[in-house]
N, C-alpha and C. Protein backbone atom coordinates (compact mmCIF):
# COMPACT_ATOMS: atom_id res chain seq x y z
N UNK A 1 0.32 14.18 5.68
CA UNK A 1 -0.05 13.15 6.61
C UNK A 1 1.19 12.55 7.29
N UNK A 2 2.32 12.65 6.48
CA UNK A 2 3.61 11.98 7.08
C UNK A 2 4.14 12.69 7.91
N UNK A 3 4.70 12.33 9.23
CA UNK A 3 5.46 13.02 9.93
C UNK A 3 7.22 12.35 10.23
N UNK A 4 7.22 11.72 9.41
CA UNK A 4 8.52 10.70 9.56
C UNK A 4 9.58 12.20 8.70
N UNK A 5 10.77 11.73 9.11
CA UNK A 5 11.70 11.59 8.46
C UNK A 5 13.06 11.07 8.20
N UNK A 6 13.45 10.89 6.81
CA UNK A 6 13.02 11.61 5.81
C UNK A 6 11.20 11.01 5.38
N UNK A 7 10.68 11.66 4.87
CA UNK A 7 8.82 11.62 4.79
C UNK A 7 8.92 10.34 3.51
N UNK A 8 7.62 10.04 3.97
CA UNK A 8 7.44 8.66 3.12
C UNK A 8 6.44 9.57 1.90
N UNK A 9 7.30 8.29 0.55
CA UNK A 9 6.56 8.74 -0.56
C UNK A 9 5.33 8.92 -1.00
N UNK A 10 4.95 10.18 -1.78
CA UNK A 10 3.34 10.38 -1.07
C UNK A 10 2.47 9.35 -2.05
N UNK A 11 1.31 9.45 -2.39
CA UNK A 11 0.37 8.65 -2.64
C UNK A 11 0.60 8.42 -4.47
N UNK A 12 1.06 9.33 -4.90
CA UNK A 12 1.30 9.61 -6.65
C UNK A 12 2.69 9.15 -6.69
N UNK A 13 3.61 8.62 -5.97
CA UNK A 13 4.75 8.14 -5.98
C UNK A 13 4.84 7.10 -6.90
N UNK A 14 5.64 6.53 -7.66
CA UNK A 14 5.88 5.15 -8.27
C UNK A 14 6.63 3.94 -6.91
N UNK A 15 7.04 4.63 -6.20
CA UNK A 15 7.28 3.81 -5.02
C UNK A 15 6.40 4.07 -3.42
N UNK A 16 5.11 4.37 -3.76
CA UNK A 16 4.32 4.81 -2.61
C UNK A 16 3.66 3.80 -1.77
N UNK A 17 3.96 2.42 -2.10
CA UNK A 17 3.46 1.27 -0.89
C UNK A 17 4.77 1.13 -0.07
N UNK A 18 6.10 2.07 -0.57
CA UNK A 18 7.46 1.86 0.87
C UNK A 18 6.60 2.96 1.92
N UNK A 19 5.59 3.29 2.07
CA UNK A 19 5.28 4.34 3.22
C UNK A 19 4.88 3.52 4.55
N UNK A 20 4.83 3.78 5.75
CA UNK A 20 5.19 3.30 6.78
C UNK A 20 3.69 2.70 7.05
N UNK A 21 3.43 1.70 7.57
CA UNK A 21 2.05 1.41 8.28
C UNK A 21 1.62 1.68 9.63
N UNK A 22 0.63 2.62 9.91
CA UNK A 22 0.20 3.49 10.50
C UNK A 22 -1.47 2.44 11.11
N UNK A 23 -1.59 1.58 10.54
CA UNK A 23 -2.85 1.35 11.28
C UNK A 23 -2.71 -0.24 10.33
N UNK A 24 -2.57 -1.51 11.05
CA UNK A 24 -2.56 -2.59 10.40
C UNK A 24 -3.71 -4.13 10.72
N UNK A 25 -4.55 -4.26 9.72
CA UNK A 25 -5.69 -4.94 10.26
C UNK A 25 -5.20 -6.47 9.38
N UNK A 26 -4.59 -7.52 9.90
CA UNK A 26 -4.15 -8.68 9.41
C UNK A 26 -5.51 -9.64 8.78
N UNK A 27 -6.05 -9.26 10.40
CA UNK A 27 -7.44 -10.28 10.39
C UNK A 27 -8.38 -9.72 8.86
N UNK A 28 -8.20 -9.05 8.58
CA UNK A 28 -9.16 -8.16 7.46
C UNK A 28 -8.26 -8.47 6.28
N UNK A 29 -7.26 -8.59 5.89
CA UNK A 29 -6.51 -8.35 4.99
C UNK A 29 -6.39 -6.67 4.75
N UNK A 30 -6.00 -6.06 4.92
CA UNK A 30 -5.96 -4.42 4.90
C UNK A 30 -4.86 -3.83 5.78
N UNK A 31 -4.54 -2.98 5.55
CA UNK A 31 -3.43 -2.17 6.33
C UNK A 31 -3.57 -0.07 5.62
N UNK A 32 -3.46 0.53 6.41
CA UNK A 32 -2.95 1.93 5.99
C UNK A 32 -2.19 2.48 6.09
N UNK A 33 -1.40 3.08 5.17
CA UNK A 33 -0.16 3.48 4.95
C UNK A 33 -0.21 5.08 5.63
N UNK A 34 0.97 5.42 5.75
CA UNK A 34 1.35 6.71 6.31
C UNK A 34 0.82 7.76 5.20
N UNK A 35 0.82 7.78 3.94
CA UNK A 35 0.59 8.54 2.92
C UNK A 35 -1.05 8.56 2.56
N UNK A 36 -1.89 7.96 3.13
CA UNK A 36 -3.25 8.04 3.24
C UNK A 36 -4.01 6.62 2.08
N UNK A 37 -3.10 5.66 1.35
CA UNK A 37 -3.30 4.44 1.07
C UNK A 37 -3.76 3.08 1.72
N UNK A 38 -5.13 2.82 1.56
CA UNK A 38 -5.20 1.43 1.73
C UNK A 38 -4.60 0.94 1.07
N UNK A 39 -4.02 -0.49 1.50
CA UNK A 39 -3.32 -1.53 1.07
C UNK A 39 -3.90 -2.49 1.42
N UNK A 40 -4.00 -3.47 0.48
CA UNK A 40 -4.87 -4.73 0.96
C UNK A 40 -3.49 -6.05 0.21
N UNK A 41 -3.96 -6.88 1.31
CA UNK A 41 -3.19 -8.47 0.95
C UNK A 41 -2.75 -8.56 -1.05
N UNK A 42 -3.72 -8.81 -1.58
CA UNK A 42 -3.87 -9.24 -2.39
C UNK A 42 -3.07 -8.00 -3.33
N UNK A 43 -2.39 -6.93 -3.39
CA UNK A 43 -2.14 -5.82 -3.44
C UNK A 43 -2.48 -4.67 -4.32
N UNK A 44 -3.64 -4.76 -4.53
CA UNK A 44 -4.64 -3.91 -4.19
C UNK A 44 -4.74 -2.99 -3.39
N UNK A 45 -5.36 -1.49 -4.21
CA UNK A 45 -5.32 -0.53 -3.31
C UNK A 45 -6.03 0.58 -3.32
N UNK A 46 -6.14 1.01 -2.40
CA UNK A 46 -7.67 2.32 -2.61
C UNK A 46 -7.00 3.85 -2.19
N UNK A 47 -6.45 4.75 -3.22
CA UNK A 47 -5.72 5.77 -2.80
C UNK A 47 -6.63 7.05 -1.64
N UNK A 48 -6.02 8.00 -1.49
CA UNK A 48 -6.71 8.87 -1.07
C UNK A 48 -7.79 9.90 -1.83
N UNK A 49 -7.74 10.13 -3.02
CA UNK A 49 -9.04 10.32 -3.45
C UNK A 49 -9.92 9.72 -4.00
N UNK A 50 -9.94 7.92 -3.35
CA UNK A 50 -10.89 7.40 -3.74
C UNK A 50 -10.81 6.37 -5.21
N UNK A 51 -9.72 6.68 -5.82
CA UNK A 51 -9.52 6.30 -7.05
C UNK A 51 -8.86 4.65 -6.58
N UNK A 52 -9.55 3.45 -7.08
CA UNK A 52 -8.81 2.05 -6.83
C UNK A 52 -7.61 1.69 -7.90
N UNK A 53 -6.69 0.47 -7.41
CA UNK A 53 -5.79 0.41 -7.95
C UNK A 53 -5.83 -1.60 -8.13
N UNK A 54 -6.04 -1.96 -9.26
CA UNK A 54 -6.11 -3.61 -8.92
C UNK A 54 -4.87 -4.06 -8.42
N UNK A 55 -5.23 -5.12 -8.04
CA UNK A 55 -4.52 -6.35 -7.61
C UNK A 55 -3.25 -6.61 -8.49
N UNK A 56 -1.98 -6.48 -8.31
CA UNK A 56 -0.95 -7.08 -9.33
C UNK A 56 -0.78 -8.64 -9.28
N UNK A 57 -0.68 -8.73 -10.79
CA UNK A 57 -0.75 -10.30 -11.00
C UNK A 57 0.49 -10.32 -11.81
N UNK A 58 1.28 -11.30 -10.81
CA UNK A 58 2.60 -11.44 -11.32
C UNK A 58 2.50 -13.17 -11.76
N UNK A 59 3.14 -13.61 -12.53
CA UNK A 59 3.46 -14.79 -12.79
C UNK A 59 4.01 -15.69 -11.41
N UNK A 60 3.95 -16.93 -11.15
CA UNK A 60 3.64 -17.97 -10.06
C UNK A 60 5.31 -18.03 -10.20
N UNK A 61 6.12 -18.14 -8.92
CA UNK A 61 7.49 -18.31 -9.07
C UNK A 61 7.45 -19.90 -8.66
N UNK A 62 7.82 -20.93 -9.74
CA UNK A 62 7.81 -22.78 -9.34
C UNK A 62 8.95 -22.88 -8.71
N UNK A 63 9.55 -23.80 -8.01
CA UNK A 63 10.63 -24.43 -7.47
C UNK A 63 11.04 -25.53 -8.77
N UNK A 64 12.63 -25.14 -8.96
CA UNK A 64 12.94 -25.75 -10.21
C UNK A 64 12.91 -27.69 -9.65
């Protein structure tokens, strides 16, 4: 699906949300990546065969 180069990491990558955005819907929360990944706000994600990926929940960064 990528035509960049060097090609963005494909969908089984451990670094596969650096792939380029190819179609970006703000109003929706959603975006699609060059590697065939939805990406959603909340970061969350729906790969290319369908298989979902939850939301990462990181701990709240406070202002000391």
């Amino acid at each position: 699906m990528c035509s960049h180069q060097p090609s963005c990491p494909p969908s089984d990558a451990p670094d596969r949300e650096a792939a380029h955005v190819v179609a970006a819907h703000p109003e929706q929360g959603w975006s699609l990546l060059c590697n065939g990944i939805i990406l959603f706000e909340d970061t969350g994600e729906i790969l290319p065969d369908g298989q979902t990926v939850g939301p990462c929940t990181r701990p709240a960064l406070h202002a000391a």
